[in-house]
N, C-alpha and C. Protein backbone atom coordinates (compact mmCIF):
# COMPACT_ATOMS: atom_id res chain seq x y z
N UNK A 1 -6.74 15.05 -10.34
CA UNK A 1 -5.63 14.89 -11.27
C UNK A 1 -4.71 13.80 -10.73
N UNK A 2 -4.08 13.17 -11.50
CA UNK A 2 -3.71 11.81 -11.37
C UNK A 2 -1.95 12.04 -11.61
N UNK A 3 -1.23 11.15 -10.92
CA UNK A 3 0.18 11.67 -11.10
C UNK A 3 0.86 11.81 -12.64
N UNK A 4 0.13 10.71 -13.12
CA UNK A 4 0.51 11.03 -14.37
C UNK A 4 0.12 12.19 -15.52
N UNK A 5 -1.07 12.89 -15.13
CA UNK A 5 -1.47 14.32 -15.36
C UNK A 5 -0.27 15.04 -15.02
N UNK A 6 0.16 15.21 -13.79
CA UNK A 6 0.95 15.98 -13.13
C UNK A 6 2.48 16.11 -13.83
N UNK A 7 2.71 14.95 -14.23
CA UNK A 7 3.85 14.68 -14.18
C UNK A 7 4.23 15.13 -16.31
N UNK A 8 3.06 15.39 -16.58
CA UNK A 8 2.93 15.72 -18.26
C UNK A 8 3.01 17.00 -18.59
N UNK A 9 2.61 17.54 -17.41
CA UNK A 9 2.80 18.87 -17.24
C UNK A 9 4.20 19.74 -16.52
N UNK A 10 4.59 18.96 -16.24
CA UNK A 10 6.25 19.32 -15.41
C UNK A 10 6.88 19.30 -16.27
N UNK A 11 8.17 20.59 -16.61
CA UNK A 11 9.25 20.52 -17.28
C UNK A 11 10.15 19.89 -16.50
N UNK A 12 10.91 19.07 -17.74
CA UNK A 12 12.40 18.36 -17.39
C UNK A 12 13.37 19.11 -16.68
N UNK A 13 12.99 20.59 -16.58
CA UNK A 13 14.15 20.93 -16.13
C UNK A 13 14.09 21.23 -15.08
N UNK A 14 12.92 20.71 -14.22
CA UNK A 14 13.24 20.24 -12.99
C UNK A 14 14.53 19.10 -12.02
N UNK A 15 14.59 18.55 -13.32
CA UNK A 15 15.60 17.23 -12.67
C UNK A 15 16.96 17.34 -13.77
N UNK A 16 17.12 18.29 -15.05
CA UNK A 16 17.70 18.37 -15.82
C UNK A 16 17.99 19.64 -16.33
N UNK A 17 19.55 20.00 -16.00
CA UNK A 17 19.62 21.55 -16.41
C UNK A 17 19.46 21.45 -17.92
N UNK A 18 19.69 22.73 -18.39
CA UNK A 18 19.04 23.08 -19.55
C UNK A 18 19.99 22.23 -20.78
N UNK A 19 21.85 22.45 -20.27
CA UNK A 19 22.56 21.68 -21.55
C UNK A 19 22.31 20.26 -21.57
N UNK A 20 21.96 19.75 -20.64
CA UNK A 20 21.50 17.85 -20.59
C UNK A 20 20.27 17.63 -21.29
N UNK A 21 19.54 18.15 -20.98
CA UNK A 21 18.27 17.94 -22.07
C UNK A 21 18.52 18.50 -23.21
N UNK A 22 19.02 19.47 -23.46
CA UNK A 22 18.97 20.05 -25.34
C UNK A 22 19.94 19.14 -25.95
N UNK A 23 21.16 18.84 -24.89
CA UNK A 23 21.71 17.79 -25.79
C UNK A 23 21.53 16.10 -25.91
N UNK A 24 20.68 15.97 -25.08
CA UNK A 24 19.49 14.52 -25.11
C UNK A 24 18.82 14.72 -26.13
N UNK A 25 17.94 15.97 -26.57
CA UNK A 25 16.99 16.10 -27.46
C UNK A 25 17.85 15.82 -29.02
N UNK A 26 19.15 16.60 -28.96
CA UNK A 26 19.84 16.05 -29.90
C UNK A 26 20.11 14.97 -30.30
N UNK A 27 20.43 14.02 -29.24
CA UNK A 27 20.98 13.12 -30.04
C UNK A 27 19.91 11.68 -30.25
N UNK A 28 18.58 12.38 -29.45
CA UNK A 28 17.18 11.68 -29.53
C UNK A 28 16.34 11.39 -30.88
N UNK A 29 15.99 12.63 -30.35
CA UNK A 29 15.49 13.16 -31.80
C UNK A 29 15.83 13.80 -33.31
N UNK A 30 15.24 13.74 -33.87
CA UNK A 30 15.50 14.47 -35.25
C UNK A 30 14.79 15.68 -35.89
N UNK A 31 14.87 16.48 -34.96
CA UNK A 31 13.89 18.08 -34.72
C UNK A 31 14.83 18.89 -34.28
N UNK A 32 14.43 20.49 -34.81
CA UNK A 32 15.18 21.36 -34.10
C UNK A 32 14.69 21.16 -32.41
N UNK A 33 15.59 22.02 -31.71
CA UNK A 33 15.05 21.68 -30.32
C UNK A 33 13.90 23.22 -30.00
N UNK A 34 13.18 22.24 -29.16
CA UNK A 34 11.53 23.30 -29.23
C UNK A 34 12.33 24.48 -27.90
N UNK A 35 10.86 24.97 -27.95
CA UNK A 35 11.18 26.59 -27.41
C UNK A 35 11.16 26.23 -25.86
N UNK A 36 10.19 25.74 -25.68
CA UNK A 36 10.18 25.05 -24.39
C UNK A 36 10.64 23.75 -23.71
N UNK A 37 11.26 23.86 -22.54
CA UNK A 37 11.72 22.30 -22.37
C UNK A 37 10.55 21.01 -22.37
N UNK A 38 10.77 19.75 -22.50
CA UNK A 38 9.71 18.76 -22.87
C UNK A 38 9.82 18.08 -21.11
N UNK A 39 8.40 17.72 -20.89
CA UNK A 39 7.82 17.45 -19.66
C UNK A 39 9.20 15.50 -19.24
N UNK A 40 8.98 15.99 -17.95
CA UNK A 40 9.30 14.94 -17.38
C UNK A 40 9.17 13.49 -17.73
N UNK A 41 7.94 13.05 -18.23
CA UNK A 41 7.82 12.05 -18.71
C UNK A 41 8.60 11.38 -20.32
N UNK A 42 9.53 12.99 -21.04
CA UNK A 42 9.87 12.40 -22.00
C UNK A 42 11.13 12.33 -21.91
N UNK A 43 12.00 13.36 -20.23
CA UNK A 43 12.97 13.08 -19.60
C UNK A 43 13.35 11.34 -19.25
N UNK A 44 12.28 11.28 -18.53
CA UNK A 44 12.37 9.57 -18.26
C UNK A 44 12.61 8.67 -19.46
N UNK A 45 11.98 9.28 -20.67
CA UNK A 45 11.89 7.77 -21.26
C UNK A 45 13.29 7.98 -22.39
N UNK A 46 13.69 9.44 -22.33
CA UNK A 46 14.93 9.57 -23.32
C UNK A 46 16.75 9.12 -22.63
N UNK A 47 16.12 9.25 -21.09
CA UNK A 47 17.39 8.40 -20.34
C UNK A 47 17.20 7.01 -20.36
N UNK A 48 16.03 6.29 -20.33
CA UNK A 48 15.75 4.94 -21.04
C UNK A 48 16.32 4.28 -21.56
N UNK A 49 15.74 5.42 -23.07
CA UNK A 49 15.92 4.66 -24.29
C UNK A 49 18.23 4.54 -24.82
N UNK A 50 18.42 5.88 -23.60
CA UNK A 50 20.00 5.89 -24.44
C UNK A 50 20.42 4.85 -23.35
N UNK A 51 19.81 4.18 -22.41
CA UNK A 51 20.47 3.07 -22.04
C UNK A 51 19.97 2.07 -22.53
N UNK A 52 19.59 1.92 -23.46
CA UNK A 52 19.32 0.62 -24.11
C UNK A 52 18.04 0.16 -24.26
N UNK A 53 16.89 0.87 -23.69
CA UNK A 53 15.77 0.60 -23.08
C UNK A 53 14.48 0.56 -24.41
N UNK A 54 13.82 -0.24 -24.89
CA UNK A 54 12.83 0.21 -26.08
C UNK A 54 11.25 -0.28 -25.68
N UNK A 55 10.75 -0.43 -25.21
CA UNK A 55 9.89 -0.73 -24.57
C UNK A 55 8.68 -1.56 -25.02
N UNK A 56 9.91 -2.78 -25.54
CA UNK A 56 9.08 -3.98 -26.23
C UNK A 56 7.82 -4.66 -25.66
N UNK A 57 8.10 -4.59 -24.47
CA UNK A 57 6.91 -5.31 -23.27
C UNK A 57 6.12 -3.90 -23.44
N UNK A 58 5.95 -3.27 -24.18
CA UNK A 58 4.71 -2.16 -24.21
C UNK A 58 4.24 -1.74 -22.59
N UNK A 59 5.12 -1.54 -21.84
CA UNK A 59 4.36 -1.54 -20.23
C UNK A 59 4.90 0.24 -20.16
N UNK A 60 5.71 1.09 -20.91
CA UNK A 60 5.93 2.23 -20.24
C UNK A 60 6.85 1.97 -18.97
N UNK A 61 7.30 1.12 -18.68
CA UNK A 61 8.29 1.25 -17.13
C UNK A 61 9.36 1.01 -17.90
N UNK A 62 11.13 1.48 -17.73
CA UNK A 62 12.32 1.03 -18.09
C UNK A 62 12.62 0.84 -16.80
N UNK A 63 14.07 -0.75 -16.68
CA UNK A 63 14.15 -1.01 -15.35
C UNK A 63 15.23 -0.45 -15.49
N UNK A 64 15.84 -0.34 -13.65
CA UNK A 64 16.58 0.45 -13.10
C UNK A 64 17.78 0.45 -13.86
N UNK A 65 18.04 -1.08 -14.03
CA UNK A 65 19.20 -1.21 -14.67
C UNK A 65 19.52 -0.03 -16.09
N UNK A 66 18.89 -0.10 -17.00
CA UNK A 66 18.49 0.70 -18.35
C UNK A 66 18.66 2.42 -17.91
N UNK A 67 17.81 3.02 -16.67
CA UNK A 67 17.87 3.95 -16.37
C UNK A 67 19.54 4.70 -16.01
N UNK A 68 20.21 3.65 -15.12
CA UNK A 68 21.25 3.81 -14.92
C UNK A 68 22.10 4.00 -15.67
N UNK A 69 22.12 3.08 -16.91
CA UNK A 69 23.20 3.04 -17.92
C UNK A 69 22.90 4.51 -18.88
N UNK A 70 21.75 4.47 -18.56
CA UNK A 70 21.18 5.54 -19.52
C UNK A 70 21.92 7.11 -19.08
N UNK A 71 21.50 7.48 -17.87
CA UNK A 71 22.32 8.28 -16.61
C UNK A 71 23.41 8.46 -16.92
N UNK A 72 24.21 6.98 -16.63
CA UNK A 72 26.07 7.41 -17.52
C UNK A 72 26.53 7.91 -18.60
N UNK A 73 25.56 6.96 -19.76
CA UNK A 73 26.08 7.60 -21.29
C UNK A 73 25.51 9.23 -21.40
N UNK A 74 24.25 9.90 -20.78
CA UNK A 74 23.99 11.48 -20.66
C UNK A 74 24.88 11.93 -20.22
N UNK A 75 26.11 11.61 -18.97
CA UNK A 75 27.25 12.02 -18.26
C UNK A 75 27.96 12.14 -19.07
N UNK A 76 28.24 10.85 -20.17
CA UNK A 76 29.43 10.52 -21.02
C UNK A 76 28.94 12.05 -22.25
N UNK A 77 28.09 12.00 -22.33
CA UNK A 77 27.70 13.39 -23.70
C UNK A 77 28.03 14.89 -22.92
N UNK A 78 27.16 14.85 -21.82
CA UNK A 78 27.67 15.94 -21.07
C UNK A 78 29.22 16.37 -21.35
N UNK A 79 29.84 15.64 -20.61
CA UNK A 79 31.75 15.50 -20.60
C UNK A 79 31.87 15.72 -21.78
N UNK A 80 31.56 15.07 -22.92
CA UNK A 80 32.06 15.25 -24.06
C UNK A 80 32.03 16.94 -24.47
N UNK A 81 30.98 16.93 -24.69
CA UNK A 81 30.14 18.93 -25.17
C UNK A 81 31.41 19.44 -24.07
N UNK A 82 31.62 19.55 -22.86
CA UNK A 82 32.54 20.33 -22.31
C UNK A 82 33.98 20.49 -23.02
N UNK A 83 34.66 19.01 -22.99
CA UNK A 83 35.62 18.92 -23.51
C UNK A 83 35.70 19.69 -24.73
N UNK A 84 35.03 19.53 -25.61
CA UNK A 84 34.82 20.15 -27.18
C UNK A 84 34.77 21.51 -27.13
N UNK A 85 34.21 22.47 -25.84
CA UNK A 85 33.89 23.27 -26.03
C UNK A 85 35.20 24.09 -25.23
N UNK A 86 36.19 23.49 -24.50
CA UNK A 86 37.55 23.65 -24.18
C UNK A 86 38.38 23.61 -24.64
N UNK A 87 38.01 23.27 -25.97
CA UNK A 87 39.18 23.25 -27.34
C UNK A 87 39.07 24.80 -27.82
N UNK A 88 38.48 25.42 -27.52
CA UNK A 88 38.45 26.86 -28.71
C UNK A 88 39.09 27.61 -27.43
């Protein structure tokens, strides 16, 4: 098995508690959010894509830069959902 086997099979919520990914999946996708968390590999590419990342060069890698920005604006949603949820 090859890392990328491995890595299809790993939940996100290894590297992502549970409110960071459901609310990634939100504002990702356009699906209710599934029963189970979605593998690592769609962790990677949904911090990616919210930094800007679309993967025109068809290669599957986002660079660091993209990842990073991506990282902040999940922080920036995080913070937000708290704040909102300190209003009631």
């Amino acid at each position: 098995m090859n890392e990328s086997d491995e890595l299809s099979k790993t939940s996100c919520e290894q590297v992502l508690k549970g409110k960071a990914w459901k609310l990634m999946w939100l504002k990702l996708e356009s699906k209710k959010l599934p029963k189970e968390a979605p593998n690592i590999s769609w962790a990677y590419n949904g911090i990616a894509r919210l930094g800007g990342w679309k993967n025109t060069k068809r290669t599957g890698r986002a660079s660091i830069k993209a990842l990073w920005q991506g990282w902040l604006r999940l922080q920036t949603i995080l913070e937000g959902y708290e704040l909102a949820k300190s209003l009631d």
